[in-house]
C-alpha atoms as a PDB file:
ATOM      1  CA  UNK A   1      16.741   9.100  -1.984  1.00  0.00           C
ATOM      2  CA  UNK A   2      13.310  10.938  -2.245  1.00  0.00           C
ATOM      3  CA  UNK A   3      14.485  13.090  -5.471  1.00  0.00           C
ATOM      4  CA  UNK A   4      15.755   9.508  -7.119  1.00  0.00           C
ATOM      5  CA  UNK A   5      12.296   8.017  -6.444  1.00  0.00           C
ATOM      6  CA  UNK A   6      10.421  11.007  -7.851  1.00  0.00           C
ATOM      7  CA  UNK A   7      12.797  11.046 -10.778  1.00  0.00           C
ATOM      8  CA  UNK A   8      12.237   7.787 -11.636  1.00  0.00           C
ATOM      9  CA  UNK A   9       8.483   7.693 -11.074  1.00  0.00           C
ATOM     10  CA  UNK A  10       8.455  10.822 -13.853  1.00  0.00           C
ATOM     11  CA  UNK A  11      10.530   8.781 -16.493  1.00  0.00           C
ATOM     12  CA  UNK A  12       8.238   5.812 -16.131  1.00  0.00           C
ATOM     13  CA  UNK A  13       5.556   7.871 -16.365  1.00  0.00           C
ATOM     14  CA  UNK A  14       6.547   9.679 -19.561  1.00  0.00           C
ATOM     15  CA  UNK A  15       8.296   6.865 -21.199  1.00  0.00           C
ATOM     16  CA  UNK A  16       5.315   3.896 -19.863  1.00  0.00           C
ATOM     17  CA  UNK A  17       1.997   5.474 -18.720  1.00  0.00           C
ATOM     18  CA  UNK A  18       0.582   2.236 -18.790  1.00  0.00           C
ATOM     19  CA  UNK A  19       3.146   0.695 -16.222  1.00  0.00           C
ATOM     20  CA  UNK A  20       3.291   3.563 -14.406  1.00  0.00           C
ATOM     21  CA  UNK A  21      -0.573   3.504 -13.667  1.00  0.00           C
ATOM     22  CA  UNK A  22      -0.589   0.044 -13.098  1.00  0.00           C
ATOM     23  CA  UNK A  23       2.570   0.167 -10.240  1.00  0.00           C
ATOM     24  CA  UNK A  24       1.392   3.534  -8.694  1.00  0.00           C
ATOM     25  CA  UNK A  25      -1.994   4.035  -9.008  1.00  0.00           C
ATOM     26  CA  UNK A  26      -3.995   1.146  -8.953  1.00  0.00           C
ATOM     27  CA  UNK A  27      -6.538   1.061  -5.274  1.00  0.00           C
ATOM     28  CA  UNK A  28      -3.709  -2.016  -4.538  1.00  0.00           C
ATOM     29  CA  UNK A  29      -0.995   0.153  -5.203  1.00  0.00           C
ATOM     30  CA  UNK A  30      -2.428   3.005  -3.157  1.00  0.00           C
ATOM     31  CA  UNK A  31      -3.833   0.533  -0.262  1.00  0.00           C
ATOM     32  CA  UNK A  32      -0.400  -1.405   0.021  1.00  0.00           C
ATOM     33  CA  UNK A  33       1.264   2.032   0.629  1.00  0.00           C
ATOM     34  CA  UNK A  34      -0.952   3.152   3.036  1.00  0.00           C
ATOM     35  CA  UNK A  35      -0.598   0.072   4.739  1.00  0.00           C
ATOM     36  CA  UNK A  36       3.499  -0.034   4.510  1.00  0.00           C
ATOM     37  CA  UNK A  37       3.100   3.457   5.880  1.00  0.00           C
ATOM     38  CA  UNK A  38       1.045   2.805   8.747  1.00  0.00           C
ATOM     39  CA  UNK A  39       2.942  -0.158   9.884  1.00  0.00           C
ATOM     40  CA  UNK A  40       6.198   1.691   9.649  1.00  0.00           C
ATOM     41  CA  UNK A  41       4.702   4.249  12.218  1.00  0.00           C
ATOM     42  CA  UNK A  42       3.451   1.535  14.441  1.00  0.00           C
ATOM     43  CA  UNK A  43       7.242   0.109  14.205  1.00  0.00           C
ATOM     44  CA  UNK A  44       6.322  -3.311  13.618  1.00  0.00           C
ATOM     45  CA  UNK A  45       7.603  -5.980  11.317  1.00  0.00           C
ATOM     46  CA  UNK A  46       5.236  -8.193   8.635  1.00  0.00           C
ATOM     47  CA  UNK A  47       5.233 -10.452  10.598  1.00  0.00           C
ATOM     48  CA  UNK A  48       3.998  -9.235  13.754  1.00  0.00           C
ATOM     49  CA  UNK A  49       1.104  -7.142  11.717  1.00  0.00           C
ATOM     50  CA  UNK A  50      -0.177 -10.497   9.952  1.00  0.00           C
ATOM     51  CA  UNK A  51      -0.472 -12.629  13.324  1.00  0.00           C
ATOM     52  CA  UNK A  52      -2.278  -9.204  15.637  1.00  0.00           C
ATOM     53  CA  UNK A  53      -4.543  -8.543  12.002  1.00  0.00           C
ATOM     54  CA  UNK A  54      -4.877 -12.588  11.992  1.00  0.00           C
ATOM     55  CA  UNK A  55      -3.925 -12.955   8.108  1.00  0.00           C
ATOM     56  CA  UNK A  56      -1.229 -14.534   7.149  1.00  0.00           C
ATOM     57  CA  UNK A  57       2.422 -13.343   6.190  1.00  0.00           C
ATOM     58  CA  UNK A  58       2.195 -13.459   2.591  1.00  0.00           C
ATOM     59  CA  UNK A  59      -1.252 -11.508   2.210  1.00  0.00           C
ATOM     60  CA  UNK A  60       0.549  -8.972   3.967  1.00  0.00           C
ATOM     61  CA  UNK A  61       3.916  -9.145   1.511  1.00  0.00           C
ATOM     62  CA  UNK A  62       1.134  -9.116  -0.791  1.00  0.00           C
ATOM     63  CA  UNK A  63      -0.780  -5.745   0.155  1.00  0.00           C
ATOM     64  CA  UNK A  64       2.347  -4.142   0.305  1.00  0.00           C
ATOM     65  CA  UNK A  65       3.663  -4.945  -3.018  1.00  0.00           C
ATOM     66  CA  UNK A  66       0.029  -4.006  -4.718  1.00  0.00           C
ATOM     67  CA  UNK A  67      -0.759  -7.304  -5.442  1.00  0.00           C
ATOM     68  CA  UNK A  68      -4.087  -6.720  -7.253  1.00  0.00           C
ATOM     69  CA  UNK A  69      -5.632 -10.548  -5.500  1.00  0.00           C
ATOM     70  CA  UNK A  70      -5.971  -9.779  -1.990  1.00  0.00           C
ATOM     71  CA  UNK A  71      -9.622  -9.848  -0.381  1.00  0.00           C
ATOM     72  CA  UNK A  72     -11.370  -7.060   0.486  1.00  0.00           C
ATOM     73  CA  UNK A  73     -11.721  -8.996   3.614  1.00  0.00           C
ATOM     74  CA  UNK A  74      -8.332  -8.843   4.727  1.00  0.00           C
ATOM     75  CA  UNK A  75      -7.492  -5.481   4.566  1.00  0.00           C
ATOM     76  CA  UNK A  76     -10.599  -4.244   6.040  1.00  0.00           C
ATOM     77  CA  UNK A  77      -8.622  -6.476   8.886  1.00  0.00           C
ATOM     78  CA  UNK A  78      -5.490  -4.972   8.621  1.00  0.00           C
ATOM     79  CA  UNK A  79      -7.298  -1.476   8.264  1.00  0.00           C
ATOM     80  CA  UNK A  80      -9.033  -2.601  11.495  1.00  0.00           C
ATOM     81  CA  UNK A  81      -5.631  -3.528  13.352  1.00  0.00           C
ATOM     82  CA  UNK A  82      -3.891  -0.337  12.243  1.00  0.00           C
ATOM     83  CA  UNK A  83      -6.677   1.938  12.847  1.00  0.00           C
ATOM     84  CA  UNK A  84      -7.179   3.446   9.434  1.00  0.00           C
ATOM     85  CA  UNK A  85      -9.798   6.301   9.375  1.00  0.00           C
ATOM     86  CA  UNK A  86     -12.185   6.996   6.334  1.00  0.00           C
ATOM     87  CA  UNK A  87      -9.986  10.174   5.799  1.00  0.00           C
ATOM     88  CA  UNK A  88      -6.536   7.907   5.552  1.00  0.00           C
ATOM     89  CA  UNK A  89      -8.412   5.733   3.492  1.00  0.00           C
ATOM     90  CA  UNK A  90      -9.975   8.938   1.407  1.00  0.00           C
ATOM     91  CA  UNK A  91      -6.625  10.182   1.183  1.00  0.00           C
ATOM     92  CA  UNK A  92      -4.447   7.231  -0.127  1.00  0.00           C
ATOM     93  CA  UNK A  93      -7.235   6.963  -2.851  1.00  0.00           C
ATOM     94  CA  UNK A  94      -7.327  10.976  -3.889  1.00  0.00           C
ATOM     95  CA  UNK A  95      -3.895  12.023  -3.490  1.00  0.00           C
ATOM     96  CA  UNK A  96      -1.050  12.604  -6.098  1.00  0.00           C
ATOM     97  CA  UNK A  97       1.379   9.892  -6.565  1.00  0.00           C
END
């Protein structure tokens, strides 16, 4: 699965920079991964994240997908909840995509 994702990351890349930039590199792109990531290592659903981060479902449907109109506000929340570090957060904004 990981070599289908990377190959089709590269052909939207060379065939749509534009799209490409917008889907995978944007800070929502990068902070709704991190955030996908970090709840997938905590094992718990959407759900359970949004009540224990006290936002609601959708914002966090919303982070995930890079939604570019989420508050600062809430993920600092959901950062909070998670226990993201300055380094995770340094990270997800520095590293290749």
């Amino acid at each position: 699965m990981g070599n289908f994702v990377k190959i089709g990351k590269d052909f939207l890349k060379s065939k749509t920079p534009e799209l490409y930039e917008a889907l995978f590199n944007s800070v929502a792109a990068r902070f709704g991964h991190l955030v996908f990531a970090k709840r997938m290592q905590t094992n718990l659903s959407q759900q359970h994240l949004a009540v224990e981060a006290g936002v609601t479902f959708e914002t966090i449907t919303k982070m995930e997908g890079g939604n570019s109109f989420v508050m600062m506000s809430d993920y600092q929340k959901v950062f909070n909840f998670l226990k993201v570090t300055n380094e995770e957060l340094a990270q997800a904004l520095t590293e290749e995509v």
